[in-house]
PDB file of N, CA and C in Angstrom:
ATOM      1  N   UNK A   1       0.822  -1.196   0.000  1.00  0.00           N
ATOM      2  CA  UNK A   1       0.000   0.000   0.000  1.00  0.00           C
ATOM      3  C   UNK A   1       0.859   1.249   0.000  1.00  0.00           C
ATOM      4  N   UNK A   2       0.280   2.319  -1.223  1.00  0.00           N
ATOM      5  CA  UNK A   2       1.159   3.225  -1.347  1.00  0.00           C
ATOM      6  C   UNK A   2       0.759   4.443   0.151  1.00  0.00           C
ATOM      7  N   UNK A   3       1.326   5.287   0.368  1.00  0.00           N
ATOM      8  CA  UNK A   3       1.118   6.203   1.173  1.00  0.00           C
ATOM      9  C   UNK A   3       0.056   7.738   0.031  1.00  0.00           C
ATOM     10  N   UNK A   4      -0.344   8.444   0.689  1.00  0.00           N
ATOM     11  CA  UNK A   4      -1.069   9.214  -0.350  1.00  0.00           C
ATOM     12  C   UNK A   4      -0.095  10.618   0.407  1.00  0.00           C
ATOM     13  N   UNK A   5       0.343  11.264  -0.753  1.00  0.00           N
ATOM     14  CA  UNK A   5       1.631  12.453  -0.385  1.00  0.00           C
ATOM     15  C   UNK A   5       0.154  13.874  -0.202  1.00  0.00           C
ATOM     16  N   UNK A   6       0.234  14.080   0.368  1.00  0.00           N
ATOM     17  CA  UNK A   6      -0.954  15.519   1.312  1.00  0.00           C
ATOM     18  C   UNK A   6      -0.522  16.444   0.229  1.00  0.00           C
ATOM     19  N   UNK A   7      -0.998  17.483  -0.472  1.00  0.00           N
ATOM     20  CA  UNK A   7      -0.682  18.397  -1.038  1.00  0.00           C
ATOM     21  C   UNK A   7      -0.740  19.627  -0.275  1.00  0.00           C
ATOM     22  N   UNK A   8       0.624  20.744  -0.308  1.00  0.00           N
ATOM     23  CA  UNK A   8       1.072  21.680   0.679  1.00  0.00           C
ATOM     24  C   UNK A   8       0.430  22.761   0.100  1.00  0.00           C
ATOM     25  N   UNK A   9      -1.018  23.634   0.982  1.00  0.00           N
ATOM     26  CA  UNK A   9      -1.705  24.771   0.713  1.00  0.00           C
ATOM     27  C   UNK A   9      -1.028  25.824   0.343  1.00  0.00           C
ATOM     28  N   UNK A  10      -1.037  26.703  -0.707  1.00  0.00           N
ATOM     29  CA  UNK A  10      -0.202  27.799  -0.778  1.00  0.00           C
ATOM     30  C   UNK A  10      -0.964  29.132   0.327  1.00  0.00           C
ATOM     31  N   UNK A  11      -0.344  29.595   0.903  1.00  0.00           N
ATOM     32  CA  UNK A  11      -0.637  30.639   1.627  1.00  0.00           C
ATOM     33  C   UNK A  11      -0.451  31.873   1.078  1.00  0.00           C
ATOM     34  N   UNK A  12      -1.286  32.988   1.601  1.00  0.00           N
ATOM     35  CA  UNK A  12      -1.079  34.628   0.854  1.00  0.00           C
ATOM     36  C   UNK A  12      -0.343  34.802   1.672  1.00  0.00           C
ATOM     37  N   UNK A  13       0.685  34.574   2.817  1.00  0.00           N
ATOM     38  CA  UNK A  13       1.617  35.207   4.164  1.00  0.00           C
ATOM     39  C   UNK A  13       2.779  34.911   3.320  1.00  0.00           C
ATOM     40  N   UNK A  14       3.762  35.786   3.087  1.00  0.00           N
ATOM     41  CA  UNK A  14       5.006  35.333   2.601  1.00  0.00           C
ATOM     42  C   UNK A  14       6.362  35.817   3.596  1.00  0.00           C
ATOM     43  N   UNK A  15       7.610  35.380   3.371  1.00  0.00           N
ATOM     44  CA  UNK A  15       9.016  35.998   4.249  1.00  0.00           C
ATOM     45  C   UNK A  15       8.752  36.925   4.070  1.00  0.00           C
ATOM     46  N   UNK A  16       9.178  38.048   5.026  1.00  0.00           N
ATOM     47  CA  UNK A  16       9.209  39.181   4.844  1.00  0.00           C
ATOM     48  C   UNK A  16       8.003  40.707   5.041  1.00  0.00           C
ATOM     49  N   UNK A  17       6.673  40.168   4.867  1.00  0.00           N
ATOM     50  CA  UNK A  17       5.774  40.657   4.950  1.00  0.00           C
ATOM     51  C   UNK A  17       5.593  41.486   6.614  1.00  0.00           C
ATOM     52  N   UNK A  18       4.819  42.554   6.038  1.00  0.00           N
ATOM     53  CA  UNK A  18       4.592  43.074   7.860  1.00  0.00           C
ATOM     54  C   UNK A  18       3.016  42.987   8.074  1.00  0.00           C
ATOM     55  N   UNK A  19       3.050  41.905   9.300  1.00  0.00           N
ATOM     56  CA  UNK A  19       1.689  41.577   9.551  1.00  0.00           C
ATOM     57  C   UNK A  19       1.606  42.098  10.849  1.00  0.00           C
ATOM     58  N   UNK A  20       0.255  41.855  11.311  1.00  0.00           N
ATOM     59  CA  UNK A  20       0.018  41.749  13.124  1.00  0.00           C
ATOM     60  C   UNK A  20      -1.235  40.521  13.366  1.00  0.00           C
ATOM     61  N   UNK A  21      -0.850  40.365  14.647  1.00  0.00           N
ATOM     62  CA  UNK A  21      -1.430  39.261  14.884  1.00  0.00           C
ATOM     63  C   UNK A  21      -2.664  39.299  15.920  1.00  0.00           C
ATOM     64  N   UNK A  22      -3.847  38.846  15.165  1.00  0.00           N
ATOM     65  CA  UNK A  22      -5.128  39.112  15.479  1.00  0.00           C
ATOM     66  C   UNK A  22      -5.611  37.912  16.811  1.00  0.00           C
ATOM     67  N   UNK A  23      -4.846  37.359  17.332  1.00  0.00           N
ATOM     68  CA  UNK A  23      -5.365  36.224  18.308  1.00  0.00           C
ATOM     69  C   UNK A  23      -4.122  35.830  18.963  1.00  0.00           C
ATOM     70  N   UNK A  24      -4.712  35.325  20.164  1.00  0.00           N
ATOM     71  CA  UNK A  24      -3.740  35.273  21.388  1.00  0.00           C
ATOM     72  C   UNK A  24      -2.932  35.868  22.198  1.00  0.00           C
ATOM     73  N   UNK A  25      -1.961  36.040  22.861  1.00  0.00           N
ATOM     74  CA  UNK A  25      -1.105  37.004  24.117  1.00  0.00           C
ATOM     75  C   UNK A  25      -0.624  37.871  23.371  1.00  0.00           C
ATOM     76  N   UNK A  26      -0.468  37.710  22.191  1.00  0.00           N
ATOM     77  CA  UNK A  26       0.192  38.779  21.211  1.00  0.00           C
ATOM     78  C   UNK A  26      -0.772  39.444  20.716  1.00  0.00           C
ATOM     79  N   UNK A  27      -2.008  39.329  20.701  1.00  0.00           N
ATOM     80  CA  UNK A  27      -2.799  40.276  19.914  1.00  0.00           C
ATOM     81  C   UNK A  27      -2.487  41.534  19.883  1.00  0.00           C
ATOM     82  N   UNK A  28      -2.283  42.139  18.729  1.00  0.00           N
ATOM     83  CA  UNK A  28      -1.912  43.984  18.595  1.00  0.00           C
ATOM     84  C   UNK A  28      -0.805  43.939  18.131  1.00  0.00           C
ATOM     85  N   UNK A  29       0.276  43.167  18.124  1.00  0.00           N
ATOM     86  CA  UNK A  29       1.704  43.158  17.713  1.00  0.00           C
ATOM     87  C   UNK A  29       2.124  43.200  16.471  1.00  0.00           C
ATOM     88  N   UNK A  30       2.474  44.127  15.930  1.00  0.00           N
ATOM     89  CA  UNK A  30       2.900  44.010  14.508  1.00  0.00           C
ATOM     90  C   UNK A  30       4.653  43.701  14.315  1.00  0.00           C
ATOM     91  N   UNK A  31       4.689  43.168  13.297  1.00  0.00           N
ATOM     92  CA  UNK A  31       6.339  42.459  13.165  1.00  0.00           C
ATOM     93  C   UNK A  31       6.182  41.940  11.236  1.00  0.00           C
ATOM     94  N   UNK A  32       7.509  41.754  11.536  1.00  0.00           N
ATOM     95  CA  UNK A  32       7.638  40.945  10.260  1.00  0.00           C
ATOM     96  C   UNK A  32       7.744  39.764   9.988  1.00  0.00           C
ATOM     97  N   UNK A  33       7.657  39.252   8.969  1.00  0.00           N
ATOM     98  CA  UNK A  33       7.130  36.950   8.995  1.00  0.00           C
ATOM     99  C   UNK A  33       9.052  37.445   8.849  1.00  0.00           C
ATOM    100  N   UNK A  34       9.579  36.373   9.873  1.00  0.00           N
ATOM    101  CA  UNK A  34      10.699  35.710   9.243  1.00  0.00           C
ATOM    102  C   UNK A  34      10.804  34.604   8.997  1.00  0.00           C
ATOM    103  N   UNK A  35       9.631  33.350   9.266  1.00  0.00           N
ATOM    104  CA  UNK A  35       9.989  32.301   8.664  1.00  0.00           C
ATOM    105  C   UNK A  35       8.237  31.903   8.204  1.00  0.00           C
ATOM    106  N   UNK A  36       8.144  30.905   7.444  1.00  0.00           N
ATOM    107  CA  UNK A  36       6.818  30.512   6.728  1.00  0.00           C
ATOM    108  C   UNK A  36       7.033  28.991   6.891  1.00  0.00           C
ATOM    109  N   UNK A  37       6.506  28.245   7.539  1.00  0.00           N
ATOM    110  CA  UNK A  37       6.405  27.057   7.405  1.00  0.00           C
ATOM    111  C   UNK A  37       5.082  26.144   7.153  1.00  0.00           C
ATOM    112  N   UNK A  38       5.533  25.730   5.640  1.00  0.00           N
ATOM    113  CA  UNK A  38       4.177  25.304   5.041  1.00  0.00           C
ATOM    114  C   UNK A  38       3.429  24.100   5.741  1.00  0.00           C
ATOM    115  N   UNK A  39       3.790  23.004   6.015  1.00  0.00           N
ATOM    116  CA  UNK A  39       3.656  21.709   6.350  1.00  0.00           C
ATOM    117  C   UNK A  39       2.928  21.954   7.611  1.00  0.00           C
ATOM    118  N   UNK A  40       3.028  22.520   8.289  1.00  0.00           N
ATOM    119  CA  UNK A  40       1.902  23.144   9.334  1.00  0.00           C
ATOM    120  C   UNK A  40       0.983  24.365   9.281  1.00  0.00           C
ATOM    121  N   UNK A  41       1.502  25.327   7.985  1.00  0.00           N
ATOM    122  CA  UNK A  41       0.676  26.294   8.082  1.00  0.00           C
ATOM    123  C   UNK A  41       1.019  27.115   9.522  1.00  0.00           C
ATOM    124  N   UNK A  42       2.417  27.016   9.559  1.00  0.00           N
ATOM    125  CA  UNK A  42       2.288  28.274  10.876  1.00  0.00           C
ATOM    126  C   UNK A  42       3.627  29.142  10.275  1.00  0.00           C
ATOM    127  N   UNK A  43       3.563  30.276  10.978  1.00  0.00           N
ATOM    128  CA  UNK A  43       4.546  31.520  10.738  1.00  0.00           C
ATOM    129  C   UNK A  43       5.042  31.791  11.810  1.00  0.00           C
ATOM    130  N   UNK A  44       6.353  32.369  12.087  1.00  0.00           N
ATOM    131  CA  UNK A  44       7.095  33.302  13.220  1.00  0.00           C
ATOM    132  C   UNK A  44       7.154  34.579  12.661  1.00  0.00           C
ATOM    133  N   UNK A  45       6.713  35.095  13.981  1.00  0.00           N
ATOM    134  CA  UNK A  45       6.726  36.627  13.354  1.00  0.00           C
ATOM    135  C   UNK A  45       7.891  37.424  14.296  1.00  0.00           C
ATOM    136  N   UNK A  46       8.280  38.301  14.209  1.00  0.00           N
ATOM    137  CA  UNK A  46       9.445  39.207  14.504  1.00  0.00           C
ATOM    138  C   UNK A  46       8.630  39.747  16.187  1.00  0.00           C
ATOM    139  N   UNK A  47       9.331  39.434  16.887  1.00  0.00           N
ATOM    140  CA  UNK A  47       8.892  40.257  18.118  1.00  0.00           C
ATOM    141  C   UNK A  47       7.395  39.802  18.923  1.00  0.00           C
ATOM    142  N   UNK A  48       7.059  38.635  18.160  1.00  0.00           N
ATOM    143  CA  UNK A  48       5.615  38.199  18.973  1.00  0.00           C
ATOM    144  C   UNK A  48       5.598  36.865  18.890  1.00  0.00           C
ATOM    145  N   UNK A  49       4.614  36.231  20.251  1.00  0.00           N
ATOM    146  CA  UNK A  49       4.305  35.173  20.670  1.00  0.00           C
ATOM    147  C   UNK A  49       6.110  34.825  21.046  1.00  0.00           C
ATOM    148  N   UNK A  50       6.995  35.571  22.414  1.00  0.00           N
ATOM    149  CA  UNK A  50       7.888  35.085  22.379  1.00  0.00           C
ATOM    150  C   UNK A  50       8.335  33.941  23.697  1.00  0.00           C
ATOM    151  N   UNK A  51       8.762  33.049  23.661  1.00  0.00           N
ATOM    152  CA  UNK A  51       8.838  31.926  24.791  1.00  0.00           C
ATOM    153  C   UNK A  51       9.999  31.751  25.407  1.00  0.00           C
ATOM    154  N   UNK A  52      10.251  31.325  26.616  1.00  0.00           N
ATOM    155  CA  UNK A  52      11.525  30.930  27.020  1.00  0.00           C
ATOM    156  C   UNK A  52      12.037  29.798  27.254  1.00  0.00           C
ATOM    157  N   UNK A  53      13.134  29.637  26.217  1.00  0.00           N
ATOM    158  CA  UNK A  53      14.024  28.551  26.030  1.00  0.00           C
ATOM    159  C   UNK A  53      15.223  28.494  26.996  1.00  0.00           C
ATOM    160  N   UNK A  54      14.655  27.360  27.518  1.00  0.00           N
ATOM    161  CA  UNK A  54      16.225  26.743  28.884  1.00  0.00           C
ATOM    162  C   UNK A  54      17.185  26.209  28.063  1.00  0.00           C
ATOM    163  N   UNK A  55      18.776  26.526  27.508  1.00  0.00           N
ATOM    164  CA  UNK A  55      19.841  26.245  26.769  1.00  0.00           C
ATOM    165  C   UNK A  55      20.764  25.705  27.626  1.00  0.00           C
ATOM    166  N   UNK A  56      21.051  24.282  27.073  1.00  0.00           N
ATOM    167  CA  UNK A  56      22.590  23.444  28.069  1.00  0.00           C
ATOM    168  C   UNK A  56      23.433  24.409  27.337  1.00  0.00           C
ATOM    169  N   UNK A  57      24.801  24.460  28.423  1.00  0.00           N
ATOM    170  CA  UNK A  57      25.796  25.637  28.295  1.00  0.00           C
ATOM    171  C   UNK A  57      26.407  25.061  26.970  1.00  0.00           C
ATOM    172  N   UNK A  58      27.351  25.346  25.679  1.00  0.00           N
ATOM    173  CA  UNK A  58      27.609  24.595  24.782  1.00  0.00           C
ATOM    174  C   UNK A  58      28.933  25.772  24.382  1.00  0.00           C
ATOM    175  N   UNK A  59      29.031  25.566  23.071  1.00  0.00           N
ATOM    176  CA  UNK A  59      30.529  26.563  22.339  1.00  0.00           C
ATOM    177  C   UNK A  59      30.081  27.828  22.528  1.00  0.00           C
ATOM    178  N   UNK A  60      28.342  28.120  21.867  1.00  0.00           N
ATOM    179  CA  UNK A  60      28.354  28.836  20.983  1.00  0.00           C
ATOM    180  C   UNK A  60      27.889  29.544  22.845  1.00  0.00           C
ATOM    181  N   UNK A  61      27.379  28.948  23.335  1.00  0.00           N
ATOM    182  CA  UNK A  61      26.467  30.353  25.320  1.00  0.00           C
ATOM    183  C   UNK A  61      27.109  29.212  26.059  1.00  0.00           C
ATOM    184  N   UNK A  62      28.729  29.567  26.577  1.00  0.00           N
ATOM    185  CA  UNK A  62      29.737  28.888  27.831  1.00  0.00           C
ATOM    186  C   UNK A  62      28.720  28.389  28.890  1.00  0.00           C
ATOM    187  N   UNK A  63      27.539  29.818  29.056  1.00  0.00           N
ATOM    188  CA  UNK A  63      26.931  29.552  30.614  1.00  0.00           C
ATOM    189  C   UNK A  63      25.762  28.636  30.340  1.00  0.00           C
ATOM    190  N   UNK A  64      25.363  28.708  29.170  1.00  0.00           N
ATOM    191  CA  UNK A  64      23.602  28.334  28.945  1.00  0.00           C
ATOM    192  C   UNK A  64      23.283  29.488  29.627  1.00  0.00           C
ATOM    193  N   UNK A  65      21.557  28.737  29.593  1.00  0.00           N
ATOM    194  CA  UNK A  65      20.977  29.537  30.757  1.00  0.00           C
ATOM    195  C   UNK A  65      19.202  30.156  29.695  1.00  0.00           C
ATOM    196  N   UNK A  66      18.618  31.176  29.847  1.00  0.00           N
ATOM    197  CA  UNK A  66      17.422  31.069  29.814  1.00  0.00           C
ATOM    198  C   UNK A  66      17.547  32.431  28.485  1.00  0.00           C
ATOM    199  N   UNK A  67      17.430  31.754  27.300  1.00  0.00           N
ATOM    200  CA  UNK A  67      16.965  32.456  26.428  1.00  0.00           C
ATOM    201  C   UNK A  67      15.478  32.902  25.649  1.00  0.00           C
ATOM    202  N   UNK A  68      14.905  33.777  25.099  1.00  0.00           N
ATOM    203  CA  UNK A  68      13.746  34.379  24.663  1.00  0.00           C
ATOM    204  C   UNK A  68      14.147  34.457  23.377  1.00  0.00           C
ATOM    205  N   UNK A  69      13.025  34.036  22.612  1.00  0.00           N
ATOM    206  CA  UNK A  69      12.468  33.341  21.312  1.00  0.00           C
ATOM    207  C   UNK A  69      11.105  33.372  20.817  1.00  0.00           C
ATOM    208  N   UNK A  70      11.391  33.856  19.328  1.00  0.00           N
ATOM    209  CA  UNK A  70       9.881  33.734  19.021  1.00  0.00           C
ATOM    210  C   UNK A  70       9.310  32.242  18.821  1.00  0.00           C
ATOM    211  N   UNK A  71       8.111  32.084  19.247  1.00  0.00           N
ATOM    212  CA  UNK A  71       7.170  30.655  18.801  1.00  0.00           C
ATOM    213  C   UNK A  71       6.524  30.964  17.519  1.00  0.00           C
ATOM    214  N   UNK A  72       6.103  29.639  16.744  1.00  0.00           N
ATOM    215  CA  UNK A  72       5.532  30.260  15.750  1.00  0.00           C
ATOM    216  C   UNK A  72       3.714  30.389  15.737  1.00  0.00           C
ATOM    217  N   UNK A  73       3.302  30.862  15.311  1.00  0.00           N
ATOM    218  CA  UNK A  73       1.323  31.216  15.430  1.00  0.00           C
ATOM    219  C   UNK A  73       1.094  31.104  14.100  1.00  0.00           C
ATOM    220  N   UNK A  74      -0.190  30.229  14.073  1.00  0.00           N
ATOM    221  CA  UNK A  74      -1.358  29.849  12.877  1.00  0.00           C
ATOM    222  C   UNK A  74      -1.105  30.916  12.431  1.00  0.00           C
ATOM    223  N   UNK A  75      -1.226  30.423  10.767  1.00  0.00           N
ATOM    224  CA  UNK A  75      -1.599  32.057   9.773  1.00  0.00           C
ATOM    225  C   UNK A  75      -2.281  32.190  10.084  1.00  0.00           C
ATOM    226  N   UNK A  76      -3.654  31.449  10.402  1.00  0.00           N
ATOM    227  CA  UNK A  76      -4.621  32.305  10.461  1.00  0.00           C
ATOM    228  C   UNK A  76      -5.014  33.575  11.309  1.00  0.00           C
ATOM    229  N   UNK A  77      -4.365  33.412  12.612  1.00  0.00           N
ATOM    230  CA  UNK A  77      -4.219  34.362  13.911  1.00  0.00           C
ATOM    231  C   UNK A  77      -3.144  35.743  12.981  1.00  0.00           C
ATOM    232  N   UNK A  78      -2.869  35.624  12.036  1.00  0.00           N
ATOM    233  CA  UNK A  78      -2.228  36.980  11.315  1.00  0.00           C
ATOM    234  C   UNK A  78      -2.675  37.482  10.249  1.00  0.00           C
ATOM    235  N   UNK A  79      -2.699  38.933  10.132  1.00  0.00           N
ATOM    236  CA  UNK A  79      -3.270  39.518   9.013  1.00  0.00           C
ATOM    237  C   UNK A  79      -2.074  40.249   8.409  1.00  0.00           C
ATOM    238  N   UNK A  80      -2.219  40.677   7.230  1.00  0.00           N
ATOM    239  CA  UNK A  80      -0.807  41.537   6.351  1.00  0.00           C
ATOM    240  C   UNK A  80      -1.384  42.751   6.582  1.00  0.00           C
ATOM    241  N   UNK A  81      -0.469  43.828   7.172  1.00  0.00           N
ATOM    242  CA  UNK A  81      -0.466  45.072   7.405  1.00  0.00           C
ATOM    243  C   UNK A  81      -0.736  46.312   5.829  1.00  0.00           C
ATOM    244  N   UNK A  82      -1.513  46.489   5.712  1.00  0.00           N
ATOM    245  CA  UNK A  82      -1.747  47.565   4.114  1.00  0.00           C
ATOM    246  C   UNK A  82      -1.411  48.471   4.903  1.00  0.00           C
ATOM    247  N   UNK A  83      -0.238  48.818   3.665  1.00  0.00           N
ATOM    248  CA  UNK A  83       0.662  50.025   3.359  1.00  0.00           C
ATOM    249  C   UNK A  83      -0.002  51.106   3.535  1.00  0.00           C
ATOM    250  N   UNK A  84      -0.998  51.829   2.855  1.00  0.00           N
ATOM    251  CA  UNK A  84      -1.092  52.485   2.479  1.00  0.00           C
ATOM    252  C   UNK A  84      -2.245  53.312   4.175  1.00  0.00           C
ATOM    253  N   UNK A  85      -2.892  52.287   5.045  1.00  0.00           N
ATOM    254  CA  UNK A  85      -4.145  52.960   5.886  1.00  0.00           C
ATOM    255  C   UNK A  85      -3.146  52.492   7.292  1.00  0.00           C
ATOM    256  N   UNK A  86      -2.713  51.283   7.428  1.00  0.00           N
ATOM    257  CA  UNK A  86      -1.607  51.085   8.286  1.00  0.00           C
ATOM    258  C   UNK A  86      -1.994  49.955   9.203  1.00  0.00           C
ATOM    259  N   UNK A  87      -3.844  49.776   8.653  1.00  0.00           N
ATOM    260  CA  UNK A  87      -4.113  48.384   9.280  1.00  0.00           C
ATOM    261  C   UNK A  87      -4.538  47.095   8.782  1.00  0.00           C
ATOM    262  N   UNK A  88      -5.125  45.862   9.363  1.00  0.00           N
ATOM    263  CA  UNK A  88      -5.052  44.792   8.863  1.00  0.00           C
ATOM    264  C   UNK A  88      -5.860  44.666   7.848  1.00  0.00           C
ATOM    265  N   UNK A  89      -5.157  44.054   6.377  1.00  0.00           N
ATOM    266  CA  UNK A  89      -5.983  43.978   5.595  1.00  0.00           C
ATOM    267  C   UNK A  89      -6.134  42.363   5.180  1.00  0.00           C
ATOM    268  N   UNK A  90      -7.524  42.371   4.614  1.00  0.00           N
ATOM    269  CA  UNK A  90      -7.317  40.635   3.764  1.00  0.00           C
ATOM    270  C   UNK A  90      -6.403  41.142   2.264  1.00  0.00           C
ATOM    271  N   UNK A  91      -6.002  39.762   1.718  1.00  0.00           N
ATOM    272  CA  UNK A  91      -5.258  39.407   0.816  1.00  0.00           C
ATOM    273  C   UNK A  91      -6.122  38.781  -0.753  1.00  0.00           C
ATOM    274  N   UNK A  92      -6.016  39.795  -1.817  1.00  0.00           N
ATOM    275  CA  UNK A  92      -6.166  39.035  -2.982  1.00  0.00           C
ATOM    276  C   UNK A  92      -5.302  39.298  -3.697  1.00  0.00           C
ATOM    277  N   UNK A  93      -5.764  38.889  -4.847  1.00  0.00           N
ATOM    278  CA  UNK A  93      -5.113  38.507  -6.378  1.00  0.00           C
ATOM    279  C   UNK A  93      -5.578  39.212  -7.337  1.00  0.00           C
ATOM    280  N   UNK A  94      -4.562  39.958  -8.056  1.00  0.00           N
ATOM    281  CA  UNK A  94      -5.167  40.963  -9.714  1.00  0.00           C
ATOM    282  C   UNK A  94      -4.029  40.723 -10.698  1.00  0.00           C
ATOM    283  N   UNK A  95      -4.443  40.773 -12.153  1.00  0.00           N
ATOM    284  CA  UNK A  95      -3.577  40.591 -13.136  1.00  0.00           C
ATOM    285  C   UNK A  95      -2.813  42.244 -13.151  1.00  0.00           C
ATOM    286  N   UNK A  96      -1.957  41.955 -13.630  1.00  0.00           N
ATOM    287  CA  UNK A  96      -1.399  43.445 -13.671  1.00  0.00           C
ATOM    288  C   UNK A  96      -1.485  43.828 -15.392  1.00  0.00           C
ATOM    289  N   UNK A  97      -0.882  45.019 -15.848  1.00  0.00           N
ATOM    290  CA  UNK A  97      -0.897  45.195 -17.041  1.00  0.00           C
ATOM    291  C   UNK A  97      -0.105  43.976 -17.964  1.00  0.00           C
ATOM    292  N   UNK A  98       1.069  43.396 -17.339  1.00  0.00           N
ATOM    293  CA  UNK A  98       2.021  42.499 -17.986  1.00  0.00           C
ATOM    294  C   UNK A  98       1.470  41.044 -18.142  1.00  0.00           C
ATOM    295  N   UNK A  99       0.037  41.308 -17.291  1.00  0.00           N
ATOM    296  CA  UNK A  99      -0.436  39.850 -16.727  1.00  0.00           C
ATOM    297  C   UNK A  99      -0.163  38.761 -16.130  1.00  0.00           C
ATOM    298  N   UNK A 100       0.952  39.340 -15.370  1.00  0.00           N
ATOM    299  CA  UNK A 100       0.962  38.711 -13.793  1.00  0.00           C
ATOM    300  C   UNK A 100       0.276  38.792 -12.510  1.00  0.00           C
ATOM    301  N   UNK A 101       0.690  37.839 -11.963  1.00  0.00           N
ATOM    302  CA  UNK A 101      -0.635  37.757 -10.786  1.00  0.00           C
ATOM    303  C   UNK A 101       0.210  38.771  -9.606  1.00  0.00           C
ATOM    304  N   UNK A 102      -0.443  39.629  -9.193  1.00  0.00           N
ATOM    305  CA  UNK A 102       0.018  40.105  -8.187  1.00  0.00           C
ATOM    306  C   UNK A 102      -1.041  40.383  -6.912  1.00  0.00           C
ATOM    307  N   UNK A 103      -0.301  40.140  -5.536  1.00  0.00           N
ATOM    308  CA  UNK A 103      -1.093  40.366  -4.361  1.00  0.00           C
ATOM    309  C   UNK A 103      -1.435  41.852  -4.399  1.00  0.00           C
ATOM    310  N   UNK A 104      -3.065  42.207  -3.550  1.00  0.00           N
ATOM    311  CA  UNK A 104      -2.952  43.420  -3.437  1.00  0.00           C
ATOM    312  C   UNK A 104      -4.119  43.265  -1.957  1.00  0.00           C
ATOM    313  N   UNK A 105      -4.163  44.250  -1.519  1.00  0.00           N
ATOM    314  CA  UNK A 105      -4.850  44.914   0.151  1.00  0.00           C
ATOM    315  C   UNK A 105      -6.293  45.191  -0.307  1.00  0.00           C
ATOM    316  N   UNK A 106      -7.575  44.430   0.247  1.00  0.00           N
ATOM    317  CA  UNK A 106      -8.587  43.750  -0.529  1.00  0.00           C
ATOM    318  C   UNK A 106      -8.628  45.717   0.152  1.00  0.00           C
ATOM    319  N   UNK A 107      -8.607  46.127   1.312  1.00  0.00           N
ATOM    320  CA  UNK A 107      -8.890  47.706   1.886  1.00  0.00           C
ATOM    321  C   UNK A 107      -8.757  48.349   1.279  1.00  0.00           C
ATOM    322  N   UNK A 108      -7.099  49.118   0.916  1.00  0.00           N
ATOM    323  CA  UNK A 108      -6.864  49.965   0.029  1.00  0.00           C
ATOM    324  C   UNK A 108      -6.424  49.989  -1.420  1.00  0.00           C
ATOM    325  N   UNK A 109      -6.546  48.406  -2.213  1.00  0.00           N
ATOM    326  CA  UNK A 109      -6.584  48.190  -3.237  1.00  0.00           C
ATOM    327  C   UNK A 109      -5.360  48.571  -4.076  1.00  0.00           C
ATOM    328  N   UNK A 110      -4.286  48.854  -2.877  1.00  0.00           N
ATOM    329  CA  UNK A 110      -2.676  48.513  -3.177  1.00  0.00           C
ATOM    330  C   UNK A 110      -2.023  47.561  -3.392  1.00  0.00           C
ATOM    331  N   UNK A 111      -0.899  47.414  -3.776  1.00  0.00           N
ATOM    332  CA  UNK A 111      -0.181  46.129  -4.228  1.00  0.00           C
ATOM    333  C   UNK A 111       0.927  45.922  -3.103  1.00  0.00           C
ATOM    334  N   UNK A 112       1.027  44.685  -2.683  1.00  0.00           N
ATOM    335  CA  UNK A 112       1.464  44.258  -1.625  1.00  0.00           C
ATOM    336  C   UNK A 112       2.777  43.713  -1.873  1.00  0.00           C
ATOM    337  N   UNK A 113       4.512  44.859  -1.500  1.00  0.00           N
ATOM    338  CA  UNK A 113       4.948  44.073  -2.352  1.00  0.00           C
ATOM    339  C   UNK A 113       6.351  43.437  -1.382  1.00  0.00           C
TER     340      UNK A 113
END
């Protein structure tokens, strides 16, 4: 019996983007995605949802000891910040003149880039 391979959802959240995050201890926090991880559908964002990690002492921290770290949060708990009004907007899709697909801020009907 073969295994059946899950097909990986594409998400509108990409690296780099400045979102804030609409659910949980972080609610209100705006930051930037630094990482996207598809296979769960979750994101780390810059400066929110951050946890503390107990580190054995090693090369790189002689002492160890108790470092702070972001966790990562459901896309869904994040929205992409539009440029242009400064708050959370939803995410679509428009052809451009060249007829590429480009994201834009369903709010202010800017391009998200």
């Amino acid at each position: 019996m073969e295994k059946k391979i899950k097909s990986q959802p594409k998400l509108k959240i990409r690296k780099g983007d400045l979102v804030q995050v609409t659910a949980g201890d972080s609610k209100g926090k705006q930051g930037k995605v630094l990482e996207v991880v598809l296979a769960t559908n979750r994101v780390i964002v810059e400066g929110a949802n951050m946890v503390s990690k107990h580190t054995k002492p090693n090369a790189a921290t002689p002492n160890g000891g108790i470092v702070k770290k972001e966790a990562s949060l459901h896309v869904s708990n994040v929205m992409v910040v539009d440029a242009k009004s400064g708050k959370p907007s939803r995410i679509g899709k428009q052809k451009n003149a060249d007829g590429k697909s480009i994201r834009i801020a369903k709010k202010s009907g800017e391009e998200i880039k």
